[in-house]
N, C-alpha and C. Protein backbone atom coordinates (compact mmCIF):
# COMPACT_ATOMS: atom_id res chain seq x y z
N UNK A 1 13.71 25.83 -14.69
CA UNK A 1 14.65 24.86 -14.19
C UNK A 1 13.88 23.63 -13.70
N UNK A 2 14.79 22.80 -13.99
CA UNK A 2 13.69 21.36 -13.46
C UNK A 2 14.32 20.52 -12.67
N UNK A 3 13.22 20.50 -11.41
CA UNK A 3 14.30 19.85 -10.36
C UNK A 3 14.17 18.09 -10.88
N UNK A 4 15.36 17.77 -10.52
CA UNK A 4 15.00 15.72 -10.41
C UNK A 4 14.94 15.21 -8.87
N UNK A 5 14.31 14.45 -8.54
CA UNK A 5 13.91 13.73 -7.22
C UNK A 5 15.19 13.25 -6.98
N UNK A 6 15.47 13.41 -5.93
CA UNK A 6 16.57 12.18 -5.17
C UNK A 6 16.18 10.77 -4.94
N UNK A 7 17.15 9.85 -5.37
CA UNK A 7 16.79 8.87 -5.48
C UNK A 7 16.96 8.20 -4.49
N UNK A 8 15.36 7.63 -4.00
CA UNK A 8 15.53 7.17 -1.96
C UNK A 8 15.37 5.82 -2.16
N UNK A 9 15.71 4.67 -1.56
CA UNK A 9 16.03 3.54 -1.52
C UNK A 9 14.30 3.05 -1.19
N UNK A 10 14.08 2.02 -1.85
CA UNK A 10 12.77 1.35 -1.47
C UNK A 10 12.97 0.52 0.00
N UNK A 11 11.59 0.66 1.03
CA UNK A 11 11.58 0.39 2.17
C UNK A 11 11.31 -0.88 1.71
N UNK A 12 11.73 -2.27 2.30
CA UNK A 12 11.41 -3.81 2.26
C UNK A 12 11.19 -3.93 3.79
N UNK A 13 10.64 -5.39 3.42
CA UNK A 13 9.94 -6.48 4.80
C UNK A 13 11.62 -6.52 5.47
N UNK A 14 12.45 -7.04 4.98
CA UNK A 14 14.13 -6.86 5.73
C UNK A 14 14.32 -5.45 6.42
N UNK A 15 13.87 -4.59 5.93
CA UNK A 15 14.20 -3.52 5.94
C UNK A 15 13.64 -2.80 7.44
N UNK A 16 12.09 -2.93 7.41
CA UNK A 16 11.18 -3.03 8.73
C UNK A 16 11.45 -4.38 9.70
N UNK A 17 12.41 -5.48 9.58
CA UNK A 17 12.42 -6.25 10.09
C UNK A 17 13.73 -5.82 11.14
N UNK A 18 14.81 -4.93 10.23
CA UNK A 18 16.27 -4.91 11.14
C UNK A 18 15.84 -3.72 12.00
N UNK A 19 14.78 -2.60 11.42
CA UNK A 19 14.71 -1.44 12.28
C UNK A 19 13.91 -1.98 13.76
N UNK A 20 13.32 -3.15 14.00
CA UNK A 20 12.82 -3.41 15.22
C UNK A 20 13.86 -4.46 15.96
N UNK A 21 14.46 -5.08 14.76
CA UNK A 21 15.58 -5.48 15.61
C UNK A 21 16.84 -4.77 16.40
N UNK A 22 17.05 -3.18 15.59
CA UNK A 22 17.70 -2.48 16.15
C UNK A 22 16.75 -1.88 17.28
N UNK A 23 15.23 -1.58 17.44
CA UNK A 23 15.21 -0.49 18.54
C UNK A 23 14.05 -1.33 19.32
N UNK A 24 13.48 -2.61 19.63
CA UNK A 24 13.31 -2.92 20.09
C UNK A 24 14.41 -4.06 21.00
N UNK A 25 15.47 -4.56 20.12
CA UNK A 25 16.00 -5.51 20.58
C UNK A 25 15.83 -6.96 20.41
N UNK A 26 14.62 -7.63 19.38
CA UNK A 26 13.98 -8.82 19.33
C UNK A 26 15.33 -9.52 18.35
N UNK A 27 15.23 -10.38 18.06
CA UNK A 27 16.02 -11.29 17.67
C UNK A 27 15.82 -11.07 16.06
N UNK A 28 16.78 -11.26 14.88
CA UNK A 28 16.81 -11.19 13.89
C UNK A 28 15.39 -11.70 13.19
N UNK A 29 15.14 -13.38 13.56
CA UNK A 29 14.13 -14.37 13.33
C UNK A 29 12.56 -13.53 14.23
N UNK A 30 12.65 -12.93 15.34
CA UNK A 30 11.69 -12.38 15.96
C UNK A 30 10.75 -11.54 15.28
N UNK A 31 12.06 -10.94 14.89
CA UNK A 31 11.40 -9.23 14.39
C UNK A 31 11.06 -9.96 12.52
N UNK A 32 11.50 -10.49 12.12
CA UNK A 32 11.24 -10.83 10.43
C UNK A 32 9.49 -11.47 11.18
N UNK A 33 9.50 -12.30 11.93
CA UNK A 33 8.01 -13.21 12.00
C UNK A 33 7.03 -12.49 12.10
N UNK A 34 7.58 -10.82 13.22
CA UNK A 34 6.70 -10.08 13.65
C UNK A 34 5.98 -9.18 12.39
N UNK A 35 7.12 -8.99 11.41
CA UNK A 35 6.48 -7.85 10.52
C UNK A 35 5.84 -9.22 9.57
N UNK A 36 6.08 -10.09 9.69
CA UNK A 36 5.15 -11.05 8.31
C UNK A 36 3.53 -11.07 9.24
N UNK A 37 3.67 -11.13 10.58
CA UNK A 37 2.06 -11.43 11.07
C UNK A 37 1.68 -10.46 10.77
N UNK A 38 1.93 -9.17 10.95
CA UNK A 38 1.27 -7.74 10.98
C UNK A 38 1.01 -7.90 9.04
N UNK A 39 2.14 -7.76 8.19
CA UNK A 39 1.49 -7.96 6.79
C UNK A 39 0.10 -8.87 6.90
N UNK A 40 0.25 -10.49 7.65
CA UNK A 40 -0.71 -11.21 7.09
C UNK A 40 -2.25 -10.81 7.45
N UNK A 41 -1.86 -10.37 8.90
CA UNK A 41 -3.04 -9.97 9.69
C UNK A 41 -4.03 -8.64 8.28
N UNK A 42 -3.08 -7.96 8.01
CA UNK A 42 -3.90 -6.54 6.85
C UNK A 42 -4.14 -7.63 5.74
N UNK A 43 -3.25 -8.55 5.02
CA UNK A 43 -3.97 -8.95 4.00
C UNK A 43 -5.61 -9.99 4.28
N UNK A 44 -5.09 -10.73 5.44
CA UNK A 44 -6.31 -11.05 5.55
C UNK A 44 -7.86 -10.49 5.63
N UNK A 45 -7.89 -9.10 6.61
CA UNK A 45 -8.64 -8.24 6.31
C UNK A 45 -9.33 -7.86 5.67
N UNK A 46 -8.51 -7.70 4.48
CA UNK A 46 -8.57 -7.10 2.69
C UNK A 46 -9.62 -7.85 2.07
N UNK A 47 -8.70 -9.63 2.01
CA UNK A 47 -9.68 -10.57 1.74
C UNK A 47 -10.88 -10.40 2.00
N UNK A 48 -11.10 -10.83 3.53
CA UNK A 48 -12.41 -10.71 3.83
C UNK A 48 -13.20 -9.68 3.57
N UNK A 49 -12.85 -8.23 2.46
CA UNK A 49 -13.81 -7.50 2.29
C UNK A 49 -13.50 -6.28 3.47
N UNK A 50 -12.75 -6.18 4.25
CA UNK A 50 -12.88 -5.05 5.10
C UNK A 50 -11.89 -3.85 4.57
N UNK A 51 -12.03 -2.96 5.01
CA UNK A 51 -10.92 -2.00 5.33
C UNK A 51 -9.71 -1.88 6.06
N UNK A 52 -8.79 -1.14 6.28
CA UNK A 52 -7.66 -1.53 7.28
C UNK A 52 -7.59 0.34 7.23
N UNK A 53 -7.40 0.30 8.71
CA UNK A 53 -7.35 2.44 8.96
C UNK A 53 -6.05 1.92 10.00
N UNK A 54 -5.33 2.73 9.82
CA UNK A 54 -4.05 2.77 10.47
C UNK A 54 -3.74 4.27 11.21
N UNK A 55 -4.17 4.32 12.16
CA UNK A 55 -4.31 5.87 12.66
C UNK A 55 -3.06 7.12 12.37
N UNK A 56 -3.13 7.71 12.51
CA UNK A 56 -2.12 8.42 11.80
C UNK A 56 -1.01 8.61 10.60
N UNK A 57 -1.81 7.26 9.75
CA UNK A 57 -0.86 6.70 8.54
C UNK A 57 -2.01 6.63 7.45
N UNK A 58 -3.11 5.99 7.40
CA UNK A 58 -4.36 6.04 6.70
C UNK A 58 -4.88 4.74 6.30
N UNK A 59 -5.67 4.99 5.07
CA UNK A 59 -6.73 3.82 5.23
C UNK A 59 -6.68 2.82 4.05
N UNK A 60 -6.62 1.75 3.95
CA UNK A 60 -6.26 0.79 3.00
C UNK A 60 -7.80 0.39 2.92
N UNK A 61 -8.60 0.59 1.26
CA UNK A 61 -10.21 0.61 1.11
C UNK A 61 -10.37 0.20 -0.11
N UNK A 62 -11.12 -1.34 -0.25
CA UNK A 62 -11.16 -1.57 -1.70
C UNK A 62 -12.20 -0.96 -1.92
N UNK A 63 -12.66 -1.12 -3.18
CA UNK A 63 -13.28 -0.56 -4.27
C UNK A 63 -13.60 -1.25 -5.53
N UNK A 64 -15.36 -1.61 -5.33
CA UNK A 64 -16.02 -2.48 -6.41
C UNK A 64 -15.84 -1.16 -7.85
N UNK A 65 -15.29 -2.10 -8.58
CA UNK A 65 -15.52 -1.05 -10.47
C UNK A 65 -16.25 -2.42 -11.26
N UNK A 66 -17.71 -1.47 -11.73
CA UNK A 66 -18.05 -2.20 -12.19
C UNK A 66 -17.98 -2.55 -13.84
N UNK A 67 -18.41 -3.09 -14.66
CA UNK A 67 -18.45 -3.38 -16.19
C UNK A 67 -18.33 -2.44 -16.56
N UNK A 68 -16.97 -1.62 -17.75
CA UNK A 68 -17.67 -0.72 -18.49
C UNK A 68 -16.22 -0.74 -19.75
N UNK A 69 -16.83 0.13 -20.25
CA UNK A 69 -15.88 0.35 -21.76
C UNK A 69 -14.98 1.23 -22.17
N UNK A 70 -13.68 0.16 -22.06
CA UNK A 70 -12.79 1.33 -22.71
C UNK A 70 -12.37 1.00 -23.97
N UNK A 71 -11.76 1.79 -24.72
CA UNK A 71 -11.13 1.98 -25.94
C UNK A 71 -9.57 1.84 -26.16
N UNK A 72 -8.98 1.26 -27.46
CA UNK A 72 -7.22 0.89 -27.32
C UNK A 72 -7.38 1.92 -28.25
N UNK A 73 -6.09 2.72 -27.59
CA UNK A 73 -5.99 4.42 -27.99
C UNK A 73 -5.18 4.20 -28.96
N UNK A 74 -4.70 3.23 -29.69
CA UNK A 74 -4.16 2.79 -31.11
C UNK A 74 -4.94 2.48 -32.12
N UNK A 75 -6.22 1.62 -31.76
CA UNK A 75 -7.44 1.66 -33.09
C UNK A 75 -8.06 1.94 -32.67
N UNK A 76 -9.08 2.06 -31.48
CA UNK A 76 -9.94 3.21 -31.58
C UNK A 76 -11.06 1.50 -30.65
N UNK A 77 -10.77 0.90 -31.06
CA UNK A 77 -12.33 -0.05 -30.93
C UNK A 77 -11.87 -0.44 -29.31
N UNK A 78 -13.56 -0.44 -29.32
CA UNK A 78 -14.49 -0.56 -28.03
C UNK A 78 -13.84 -1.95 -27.34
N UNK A 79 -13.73 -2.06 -25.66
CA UNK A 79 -13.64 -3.15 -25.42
C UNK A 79 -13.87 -3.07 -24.21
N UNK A 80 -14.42 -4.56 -23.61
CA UNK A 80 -15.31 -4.29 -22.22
C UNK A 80 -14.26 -4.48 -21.10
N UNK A 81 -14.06 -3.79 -20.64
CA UNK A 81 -13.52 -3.85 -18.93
C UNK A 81 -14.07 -4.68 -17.62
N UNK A 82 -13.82 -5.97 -17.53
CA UNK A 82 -14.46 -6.58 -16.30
C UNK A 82 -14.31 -5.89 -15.34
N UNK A 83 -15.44 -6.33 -14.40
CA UNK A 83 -15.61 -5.74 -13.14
C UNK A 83 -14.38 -6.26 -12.43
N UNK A 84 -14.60 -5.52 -11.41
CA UNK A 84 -12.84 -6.15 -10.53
C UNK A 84 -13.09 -5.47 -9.37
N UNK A 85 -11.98 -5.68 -8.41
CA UNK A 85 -12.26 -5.08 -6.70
C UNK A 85 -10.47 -4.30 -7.02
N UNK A 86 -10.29 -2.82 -6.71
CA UNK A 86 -9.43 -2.83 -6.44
C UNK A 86 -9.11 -2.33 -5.47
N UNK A 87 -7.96 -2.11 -4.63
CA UNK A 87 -7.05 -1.74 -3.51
C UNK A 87 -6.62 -0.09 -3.80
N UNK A 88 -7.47 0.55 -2.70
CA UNK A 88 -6.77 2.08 -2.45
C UNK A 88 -6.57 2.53 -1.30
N UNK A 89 -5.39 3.61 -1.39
CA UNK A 89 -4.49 3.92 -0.35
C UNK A 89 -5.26 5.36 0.15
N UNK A 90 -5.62 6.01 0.99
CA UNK A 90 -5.44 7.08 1.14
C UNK A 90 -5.11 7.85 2.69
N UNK A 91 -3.92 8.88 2.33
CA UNK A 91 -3.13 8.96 3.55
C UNK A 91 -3.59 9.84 4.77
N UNK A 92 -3.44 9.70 5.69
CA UNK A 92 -4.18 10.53 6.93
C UNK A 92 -3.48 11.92 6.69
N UNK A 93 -4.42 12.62 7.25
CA UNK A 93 -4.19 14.23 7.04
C UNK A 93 -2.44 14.81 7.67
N UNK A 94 -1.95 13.75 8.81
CA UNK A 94 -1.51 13.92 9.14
C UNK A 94 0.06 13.98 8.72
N UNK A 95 -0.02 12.75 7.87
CA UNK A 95 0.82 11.85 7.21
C UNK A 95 1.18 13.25 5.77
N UNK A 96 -0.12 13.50 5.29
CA UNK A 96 -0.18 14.63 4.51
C UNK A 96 1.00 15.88 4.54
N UNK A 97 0.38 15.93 5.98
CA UNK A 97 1.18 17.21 6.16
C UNK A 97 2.44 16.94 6.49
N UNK A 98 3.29 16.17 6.65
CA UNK A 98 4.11 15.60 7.19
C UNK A 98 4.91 15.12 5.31
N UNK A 99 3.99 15.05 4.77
CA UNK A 99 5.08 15.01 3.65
C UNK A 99 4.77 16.33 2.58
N UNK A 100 4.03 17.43 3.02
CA UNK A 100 4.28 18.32 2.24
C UNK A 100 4.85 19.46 3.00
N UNK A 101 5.95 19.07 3.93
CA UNK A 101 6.65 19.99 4.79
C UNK A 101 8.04 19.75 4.63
């Protein structure tokens, strides 16, 4: 038997913006400014090369990949992969357990 996922609504910046307007109380305009500094504050971070650890949620860690070769699995021929920085997530143990419960 094969289960299908329930289909859960994607969390948005509106979305984290009304839940502090509901349980803190800040003003519609308050709470939207507050969750854009907290985004800008992590992307800036990023930029600059750092990490971002979010304690009990986990750690946002780029990752140099350097030159190498892959193949188009339709003809077969070789082609070079630039180096690049990318962005990885990985979730605190806690967070873990918390979604395999």
């Amino acid at each position: 038997m094969v289960q299908t996922q329930k289909s859960v609504p994607t969390l948005t910046r509106a979305d984290l913006a009304d839940e502090l307007h509901r349980t803190i109380g800040l003003s519609r305009a308050e709470s939207a400014d507050l969750v854009e500094q907290v985004l800008d504050t992590i992307t800036e971070a990023l930029l600059d090369g750092g990490n971002v650890k979010l304690s009990s949620f986990g750690s946002f860690m780029l990752r140099k990949k350097g030159l190498r070769v892959g193949r188009n699995p339709k003809t077969g021929v070789e082609v070079p992969i630039q180096p690049r920085t990318v962005l990885t997530f990985r979730p605190s143990q806690l967070l873990r357990q918390k979604l395999n419960d």
